[in-house]
N, C-alpha and C. Protein backbone atom coordinates (compact mmCIF):
# COMPACT_ATOMS: atom_id res chain seq x y z
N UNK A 1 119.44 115.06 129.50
CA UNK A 1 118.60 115.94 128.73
C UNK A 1 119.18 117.36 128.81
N UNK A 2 119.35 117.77 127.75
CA UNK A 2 120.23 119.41 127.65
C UNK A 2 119.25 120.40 127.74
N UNK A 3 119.20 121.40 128.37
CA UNK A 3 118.49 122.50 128.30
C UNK A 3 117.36 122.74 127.10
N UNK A 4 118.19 123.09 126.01
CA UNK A 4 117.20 123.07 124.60
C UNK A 4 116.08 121.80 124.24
N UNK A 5 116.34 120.71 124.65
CA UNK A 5 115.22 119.59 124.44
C UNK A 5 114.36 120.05 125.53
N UNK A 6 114.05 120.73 126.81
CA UNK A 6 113.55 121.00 127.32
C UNK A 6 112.26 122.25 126.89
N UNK A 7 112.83 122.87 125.84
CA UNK A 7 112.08 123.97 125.24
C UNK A 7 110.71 123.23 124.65
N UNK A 8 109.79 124.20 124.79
CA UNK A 8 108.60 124.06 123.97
C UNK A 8 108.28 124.68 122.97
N UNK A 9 108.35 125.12 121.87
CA UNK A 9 108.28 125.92 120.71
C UNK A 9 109.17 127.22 121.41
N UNK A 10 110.27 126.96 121.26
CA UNK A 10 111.54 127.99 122.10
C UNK A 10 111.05 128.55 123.41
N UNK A 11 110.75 128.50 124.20
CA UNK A 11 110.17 128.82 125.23
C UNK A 11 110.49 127.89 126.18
N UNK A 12 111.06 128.25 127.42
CA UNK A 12 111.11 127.74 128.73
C UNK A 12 110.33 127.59 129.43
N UNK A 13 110.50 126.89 130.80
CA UNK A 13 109.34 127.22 131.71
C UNK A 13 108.89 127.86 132.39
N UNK A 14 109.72 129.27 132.90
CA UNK A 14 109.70 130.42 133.59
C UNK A 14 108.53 130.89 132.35
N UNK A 15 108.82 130.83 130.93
CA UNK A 15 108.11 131.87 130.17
C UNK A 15 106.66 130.88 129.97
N UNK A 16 106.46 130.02 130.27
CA UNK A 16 105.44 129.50 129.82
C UNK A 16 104.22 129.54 131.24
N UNK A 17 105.13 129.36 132.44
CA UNK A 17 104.49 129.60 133.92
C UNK A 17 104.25 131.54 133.73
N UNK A 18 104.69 132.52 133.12
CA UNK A 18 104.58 133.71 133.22
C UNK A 18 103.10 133.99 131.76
N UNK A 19 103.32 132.96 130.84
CA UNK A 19 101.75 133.15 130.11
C UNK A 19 100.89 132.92 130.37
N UNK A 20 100.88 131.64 130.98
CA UNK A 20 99.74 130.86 132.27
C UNK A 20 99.35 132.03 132.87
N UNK A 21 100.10 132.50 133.78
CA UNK A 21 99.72 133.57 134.57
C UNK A 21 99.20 134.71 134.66
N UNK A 22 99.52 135.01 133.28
CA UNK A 22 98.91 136.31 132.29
C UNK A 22 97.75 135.61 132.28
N UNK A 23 96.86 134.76 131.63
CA UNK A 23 95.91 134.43 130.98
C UNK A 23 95.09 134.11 132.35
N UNK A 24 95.48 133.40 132.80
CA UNK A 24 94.62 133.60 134.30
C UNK A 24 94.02 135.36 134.77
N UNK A 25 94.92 135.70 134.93
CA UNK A 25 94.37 137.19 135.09
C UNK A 25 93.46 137.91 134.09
N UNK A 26 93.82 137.62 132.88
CA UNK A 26 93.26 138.17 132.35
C UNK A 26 91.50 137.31 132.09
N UNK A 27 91.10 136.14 132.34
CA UNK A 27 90.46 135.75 131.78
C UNK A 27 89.46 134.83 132.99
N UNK A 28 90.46 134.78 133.93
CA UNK A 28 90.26 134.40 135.12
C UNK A 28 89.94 132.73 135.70
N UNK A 29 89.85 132.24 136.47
CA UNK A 29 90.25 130.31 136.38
C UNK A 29 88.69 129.72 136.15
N UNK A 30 87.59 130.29 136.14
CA UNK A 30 86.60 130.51 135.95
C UNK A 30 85.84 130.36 134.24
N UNK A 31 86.41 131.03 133.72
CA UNK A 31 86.49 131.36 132.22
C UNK A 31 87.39 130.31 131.62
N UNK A 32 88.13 129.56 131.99
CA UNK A 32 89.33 129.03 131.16
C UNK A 32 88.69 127.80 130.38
N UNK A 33 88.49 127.50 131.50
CA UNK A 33 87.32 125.67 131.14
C UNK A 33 86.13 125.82 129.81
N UNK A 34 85.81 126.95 129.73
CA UNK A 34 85.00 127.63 128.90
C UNK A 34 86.08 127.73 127.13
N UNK A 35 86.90 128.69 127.56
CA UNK A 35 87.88 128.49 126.30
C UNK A 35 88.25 127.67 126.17
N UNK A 36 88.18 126.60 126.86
CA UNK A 36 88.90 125.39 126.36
C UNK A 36 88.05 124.49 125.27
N UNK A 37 87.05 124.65 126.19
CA UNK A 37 85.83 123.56 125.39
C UNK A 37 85.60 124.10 124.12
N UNK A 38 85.69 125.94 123.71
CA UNK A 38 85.10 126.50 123.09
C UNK A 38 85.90 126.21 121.66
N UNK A 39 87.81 126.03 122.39
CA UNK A 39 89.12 125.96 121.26
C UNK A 39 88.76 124.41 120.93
N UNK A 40 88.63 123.59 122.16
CA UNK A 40 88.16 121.98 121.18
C UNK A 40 87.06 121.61 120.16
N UNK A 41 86.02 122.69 120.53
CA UNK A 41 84.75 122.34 119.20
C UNK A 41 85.55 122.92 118.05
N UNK A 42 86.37 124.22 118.14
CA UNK A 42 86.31 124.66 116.59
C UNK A 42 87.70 123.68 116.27
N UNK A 43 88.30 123.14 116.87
CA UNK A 43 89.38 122.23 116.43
C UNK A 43 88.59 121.04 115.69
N UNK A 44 87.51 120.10 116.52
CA UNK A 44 86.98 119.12 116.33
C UNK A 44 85.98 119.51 115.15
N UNK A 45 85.48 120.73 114.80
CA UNK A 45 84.83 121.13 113.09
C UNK A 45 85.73 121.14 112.02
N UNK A 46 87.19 121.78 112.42
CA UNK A 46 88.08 121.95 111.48
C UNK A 46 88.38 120.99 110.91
N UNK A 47 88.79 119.69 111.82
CA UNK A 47 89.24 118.93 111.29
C UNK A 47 88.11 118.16 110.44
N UNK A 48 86.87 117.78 111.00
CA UNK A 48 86.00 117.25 110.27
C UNK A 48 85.33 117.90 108.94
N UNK A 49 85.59 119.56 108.91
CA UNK A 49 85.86 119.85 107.36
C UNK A 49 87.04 119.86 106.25
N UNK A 50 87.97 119.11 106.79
CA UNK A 50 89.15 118.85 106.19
C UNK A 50 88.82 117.16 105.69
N UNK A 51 88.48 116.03 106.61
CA UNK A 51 87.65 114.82 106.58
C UNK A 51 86.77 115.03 104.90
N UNK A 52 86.06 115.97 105.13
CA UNK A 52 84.56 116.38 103.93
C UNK A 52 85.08 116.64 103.25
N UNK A 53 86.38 117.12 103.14
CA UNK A 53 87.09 118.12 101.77
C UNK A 53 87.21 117.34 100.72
N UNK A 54 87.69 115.96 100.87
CA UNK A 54 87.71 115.20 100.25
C UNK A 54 87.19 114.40 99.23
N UNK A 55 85.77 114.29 99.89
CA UNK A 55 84.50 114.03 99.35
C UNK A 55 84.24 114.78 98.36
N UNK A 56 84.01 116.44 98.80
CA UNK A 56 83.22 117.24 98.31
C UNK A 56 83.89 117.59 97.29
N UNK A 57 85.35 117.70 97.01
CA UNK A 57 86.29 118.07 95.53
C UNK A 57 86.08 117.12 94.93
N UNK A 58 85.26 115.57 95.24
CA UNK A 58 85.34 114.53 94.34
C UNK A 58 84.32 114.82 93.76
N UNK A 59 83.01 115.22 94.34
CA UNK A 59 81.79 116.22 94.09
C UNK A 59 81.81 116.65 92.78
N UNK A 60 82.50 117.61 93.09
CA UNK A 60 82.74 118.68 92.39
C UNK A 60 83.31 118.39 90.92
N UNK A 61 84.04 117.36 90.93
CA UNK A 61 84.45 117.10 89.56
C UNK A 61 83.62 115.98 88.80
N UNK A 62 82.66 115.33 89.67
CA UNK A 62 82.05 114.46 89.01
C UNK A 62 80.59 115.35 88.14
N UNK A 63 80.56 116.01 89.12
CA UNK A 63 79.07 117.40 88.11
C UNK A 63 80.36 118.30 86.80
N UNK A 64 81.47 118.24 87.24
CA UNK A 64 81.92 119.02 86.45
C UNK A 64 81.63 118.06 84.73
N UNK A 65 82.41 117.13 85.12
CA UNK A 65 82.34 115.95 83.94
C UNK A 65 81.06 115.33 83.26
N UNK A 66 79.85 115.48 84.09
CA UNK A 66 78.56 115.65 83.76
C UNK A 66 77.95 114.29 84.34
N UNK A 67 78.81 113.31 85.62
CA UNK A 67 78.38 112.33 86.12
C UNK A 67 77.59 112.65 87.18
N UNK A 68 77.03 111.27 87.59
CA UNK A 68 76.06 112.05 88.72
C UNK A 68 75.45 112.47 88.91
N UNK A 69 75.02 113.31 87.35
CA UNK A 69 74.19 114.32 87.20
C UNK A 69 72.80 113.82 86.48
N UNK A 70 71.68 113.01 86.81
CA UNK A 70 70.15 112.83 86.21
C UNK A 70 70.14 113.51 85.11
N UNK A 71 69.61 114.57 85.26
CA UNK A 71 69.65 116.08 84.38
C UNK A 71 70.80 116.07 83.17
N UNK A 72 71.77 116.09 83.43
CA UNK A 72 72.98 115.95 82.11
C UNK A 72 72.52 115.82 81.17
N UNK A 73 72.48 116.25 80.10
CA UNK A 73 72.54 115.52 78.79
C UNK A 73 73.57 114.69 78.30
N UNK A 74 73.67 113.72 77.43
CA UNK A 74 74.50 112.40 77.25
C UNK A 74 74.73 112.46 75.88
N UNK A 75 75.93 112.62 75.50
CA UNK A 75 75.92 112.40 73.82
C UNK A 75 75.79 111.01 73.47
């Protein structure tokens, strides 16, 4: 394994043990467990409004076209 396959989005492990370390301080080991949970809910919404997106543009074109719609008038 060569050096560069070792990288993580260009980054080594000196620099990745020195962000760790930053963020600890700054946020403290206390707090982290907290951001974590806090970065997995808005991950786990994102994706499930990406899931809905789907749906809802199909939505959207079926009122556009006048299906779906009770109310419509029908030539």
């Amino acid at each position: 394994m060569t050096i560069q396959e070792q990288k993580m989005f260009g980054l080594g492990w000196p620099e990745i043990l020195l962000i760790l370390g930053v963020v600890i301080i700054i946020f403290g080991p206390k707090r982290i467990p907290e951001l974590g949970g806090a970065l997995g809910k808005t991950l786990r919404g994102f994706k499930e409004e990406l899931q809905t997106q789907d749906v809802d543009s199909t939505e959207v074109v079926d009122v556009e076209l006048g299906e779906g719609d009770p109310t419509a008038k029908k030539k």
